[in-house]
Protein backbone atom coordinates (compact mmCIF):
# COMPACT_ATOMS: atom_id res chain seq x y z
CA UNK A 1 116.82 9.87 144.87
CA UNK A 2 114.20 11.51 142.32
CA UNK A 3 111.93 8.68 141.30
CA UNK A 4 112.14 10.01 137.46
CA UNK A 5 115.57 8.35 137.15
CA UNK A 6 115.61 5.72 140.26
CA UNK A 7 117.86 2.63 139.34
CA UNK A 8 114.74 1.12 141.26
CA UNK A 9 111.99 2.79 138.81
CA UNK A 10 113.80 1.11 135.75
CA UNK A 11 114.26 -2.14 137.66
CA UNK A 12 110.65 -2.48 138.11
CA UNK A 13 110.25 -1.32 134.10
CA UNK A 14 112.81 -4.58 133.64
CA UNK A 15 110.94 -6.77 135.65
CA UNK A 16 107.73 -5.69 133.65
CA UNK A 17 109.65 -6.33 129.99
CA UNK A 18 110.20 -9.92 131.17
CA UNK A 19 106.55 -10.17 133.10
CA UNK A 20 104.09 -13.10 131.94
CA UNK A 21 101.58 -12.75 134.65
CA UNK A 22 98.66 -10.48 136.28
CA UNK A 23 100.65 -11.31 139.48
CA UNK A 24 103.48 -9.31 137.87
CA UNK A 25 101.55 -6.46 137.26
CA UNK A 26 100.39 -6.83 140.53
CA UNK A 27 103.78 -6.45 142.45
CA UNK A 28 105.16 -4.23 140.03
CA UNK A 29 102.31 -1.67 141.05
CA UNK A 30 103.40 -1.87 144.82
CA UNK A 31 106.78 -1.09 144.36
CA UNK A 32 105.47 1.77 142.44
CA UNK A 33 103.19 3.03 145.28
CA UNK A 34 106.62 2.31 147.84
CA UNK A 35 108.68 4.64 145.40
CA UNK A 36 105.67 7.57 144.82
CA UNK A 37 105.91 6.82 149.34
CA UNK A 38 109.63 7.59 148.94
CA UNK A 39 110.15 4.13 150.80
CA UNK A 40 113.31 3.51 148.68
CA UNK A 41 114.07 0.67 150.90
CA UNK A 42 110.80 -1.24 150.80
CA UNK A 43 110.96 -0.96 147.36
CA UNK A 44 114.22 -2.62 146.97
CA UNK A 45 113.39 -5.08 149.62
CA UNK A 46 109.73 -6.24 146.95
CA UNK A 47 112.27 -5.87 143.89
CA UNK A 48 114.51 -8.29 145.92
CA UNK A 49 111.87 -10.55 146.29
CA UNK A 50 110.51 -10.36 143.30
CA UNK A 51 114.39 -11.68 141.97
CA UNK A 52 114.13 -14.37 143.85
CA UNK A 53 110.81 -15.74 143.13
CA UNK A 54 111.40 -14.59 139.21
CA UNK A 55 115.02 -14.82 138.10
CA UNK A 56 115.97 -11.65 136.36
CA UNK A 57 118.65 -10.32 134.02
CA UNK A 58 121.66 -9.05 135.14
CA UNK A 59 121.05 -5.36 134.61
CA UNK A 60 118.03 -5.57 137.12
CA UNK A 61 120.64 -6.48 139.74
CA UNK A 62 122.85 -3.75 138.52
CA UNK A 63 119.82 -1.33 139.48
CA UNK A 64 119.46 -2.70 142.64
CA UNK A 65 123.30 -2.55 143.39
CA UNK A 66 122.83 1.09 142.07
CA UNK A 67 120.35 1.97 144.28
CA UNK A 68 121.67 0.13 147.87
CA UNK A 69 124.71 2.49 147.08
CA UNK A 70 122.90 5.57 146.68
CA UNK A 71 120.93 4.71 150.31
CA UNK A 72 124.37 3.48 151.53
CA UNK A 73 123.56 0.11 151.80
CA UNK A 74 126.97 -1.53 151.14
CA UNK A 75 125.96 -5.05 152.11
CA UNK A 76 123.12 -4.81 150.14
CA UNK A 77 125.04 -3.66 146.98
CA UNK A 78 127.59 -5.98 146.90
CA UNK A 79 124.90 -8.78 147.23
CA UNK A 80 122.60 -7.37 144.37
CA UNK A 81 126.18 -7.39 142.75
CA UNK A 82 126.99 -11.11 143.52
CA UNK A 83 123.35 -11.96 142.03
CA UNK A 84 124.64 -9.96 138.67
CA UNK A 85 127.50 -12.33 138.53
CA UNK A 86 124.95 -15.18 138.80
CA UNK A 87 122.51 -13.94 136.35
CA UNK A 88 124.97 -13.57 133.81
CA UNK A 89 127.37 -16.80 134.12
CA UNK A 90 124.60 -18.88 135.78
CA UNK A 91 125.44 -20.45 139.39
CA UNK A 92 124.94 -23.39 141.75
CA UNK A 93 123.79 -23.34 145.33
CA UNK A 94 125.29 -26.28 147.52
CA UNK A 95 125.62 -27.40 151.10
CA UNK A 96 129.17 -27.08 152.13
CA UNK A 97 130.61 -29.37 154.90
CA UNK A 98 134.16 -27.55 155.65
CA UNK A 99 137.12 -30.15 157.21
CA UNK A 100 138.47 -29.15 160.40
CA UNK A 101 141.37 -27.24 161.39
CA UNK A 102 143.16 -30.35 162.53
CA UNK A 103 142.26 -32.45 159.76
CA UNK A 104 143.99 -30.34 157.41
CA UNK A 105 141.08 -27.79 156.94
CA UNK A 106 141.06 -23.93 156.98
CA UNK A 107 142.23 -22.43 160.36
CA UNK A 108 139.79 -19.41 159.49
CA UNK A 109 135.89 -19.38 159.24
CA UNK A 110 134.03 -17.79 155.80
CA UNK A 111 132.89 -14.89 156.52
CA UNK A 112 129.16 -14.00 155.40
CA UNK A 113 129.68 -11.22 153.12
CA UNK A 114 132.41 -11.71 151.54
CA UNK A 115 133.58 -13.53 148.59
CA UNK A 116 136.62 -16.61 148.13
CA UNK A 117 137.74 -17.79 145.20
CA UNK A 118 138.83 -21.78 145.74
CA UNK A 119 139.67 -24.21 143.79
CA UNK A 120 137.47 -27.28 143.01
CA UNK A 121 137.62 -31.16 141.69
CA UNK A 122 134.10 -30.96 139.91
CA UNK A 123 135.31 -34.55 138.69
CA UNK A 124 136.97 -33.97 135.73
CA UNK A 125 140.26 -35.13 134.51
CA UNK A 126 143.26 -33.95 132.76
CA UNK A 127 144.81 -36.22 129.54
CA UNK A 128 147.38 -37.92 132.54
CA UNK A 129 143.96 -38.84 135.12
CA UNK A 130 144.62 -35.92 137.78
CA UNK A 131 142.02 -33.60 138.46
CA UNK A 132 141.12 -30.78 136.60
CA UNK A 133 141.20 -27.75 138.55
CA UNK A 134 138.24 -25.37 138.41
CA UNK A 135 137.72 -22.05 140.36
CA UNK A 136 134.67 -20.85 141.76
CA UNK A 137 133.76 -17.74 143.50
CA UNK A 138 132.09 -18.42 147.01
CA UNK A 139 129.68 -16.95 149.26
CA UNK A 140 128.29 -18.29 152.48
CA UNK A 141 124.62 -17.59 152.52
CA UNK A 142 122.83 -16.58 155.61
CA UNK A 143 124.23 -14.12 157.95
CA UNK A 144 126.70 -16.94 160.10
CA UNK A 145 130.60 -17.25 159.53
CA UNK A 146 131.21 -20.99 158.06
CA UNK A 147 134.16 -21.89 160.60
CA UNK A 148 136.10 -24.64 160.16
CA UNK A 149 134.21 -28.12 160.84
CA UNK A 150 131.48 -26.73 159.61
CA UNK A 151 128.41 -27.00 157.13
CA UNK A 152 126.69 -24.31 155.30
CA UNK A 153 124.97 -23.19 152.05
CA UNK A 154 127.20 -21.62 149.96
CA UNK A 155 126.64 -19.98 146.07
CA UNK A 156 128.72 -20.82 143.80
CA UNK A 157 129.62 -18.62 140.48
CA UNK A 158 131.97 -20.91 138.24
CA UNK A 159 134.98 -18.25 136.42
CA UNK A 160 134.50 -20.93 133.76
CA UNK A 161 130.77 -21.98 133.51
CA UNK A 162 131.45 -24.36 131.01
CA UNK A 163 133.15 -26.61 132.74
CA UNK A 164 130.81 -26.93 135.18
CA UNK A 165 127.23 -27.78 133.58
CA UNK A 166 127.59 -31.57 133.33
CA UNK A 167 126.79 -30.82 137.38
CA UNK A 168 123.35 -32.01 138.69
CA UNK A 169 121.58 -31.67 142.26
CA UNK A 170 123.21 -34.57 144.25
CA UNK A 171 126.73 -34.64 143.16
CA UNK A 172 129.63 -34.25 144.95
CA UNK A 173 132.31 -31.67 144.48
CA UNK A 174 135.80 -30.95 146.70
CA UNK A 175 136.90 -27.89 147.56
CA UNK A 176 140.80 -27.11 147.54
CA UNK A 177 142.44 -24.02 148.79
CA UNK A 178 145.83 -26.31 149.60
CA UNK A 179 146.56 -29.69 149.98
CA UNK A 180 144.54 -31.83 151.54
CA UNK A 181 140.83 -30.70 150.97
CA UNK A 182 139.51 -27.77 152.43
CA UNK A 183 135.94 -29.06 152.16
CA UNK A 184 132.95 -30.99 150.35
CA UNK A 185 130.08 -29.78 148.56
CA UNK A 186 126.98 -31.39 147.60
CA UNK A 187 124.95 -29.77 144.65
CA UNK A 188 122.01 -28.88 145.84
CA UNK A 189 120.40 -26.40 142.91
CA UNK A 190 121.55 -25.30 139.40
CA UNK A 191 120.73 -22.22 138.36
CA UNK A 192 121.72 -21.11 134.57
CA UNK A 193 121.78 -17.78 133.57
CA UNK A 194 119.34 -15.23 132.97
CA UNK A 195 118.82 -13.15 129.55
CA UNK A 196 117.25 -10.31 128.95
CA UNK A 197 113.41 -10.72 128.05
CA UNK A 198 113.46 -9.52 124.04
C-alpha cells in the first residue's frame, strides 16, 4: 500500500478535519509515524481506536474498510463496514437476553460476525393496537456465538431510524424472527449519527 494514497493516510486527514483537541493532533501524529513504519495494521488498529473514543463520519469507516481489504483483513472490513452503517443512520447498543430453544426461541446461536436482520416491537402501535413491526440489522459484539438462552450485547442499526428515536437507555424492546419472541433487549446506549465535520 503506498502511503501517498492509503485509505488510512486520508482517514487520519478525516479525523484531523473533525479534530478539536491537542490530543488529536497528538494521535493523529502516531498513526502517521505507524504508516511512514509501514505498520499498516497498527495504524488501523489507533484509527480504530480513535473511532471509538471520537465518533467519526461514515467515510472514515469506509477508509478503514478500504484498507482491512487491501491487508486481507475480511473481519476487519466488514466491521469498519458495519460502523459505516452506524455512522450514517445512527445505532443503539443493547443487552440481548435470547429465549430458549424450548421456549419457542431460535434453535441456532448468532454468530459473531455476521449480521441478522429481525424484526422488533420497539412499542409502537398500528391504527387497530397491534404492534408495529420494525427491522433492525444485528450484530453480536464480542467474539462469542449468542446461542439460544442466552444474553449478549448486540448493535443495533434501525432500516428505518425514524421510528426508532423516541428509544432511551433502559427501555425494553422484543425481538421477533417468528411467533413467539425470539428474544428481549434492553437499551443500553443511543448513538445518533455522525456528519461530516464542515
Amino acid at each position: 500500500m503506498d502511503s501517498e494514497d492509503s485509505p488510512l493516510l486520508k482517514a487520519v486527514q478525516l479525523y484531523l478535519t473533525g479534530a478539536r483537541t491537542k490530543e488529536a493532533g497528538i494521535n493523529a501524529t502516531r498513526v502517521v509515524e505507524c504508516l511512514e513504519d509501514d505498520d499498516w495494521e497498527m495504524a488501523l488498529l489507533l484509527l480504530e481506536d480513535l473511532g471509538d473514543v471520537d465518533p467519526q463520519p461514515p467515510e472514515f469507516w469506509s477508509w478503514l474498510a478500504d484498507a482491512a481489504r487491501l491487508m486481507w483483513l475480511k473481519n476487519d472490513a466488514d466491521w469498519y463496514e458495519w460502523r459505516r452503517g452506524e455512522a450514517r443512520s445512527g445505532a443503539f447498543r443493547a443487552e440481548l437476553r435470547l429465549a430458549r430453544t424450548e421456549d419457542g426461541g431460535r434453535a441456532l446461536p448468532i454468530p459473531p460476525d455476521d449480521a441478522l436482520r429481525p424484526m422488533w416491537d420497539i412499542g409502537q402501535r398500528t391504527p387497530e393496537g397491534g404492534p408495529l413491526w420494525s427491522i433492525a440489522f444485528l450484530w453480536v459484539e464480542g467474539r462469542d456465538f449468542l446461542k439460544p438462552g442466552g444474553c449478549g450485547l448486540v448493535r443495533l442499526v434501525p432500516l428505518t431510524p425514524g421510528h426508532w428515536w423516541h428509544l432511551k437507555p433502559g427501555d425494553l424492546i422484543t425481538m421477533h424472527e417468528r411467533r413467539p419472541p425470539s428474544g428481549t433487549a434492553r437499551i443500553i446506549e443511543v448513538m445518533p449519527p455522525v456528519m461530516t465535520a464542515p
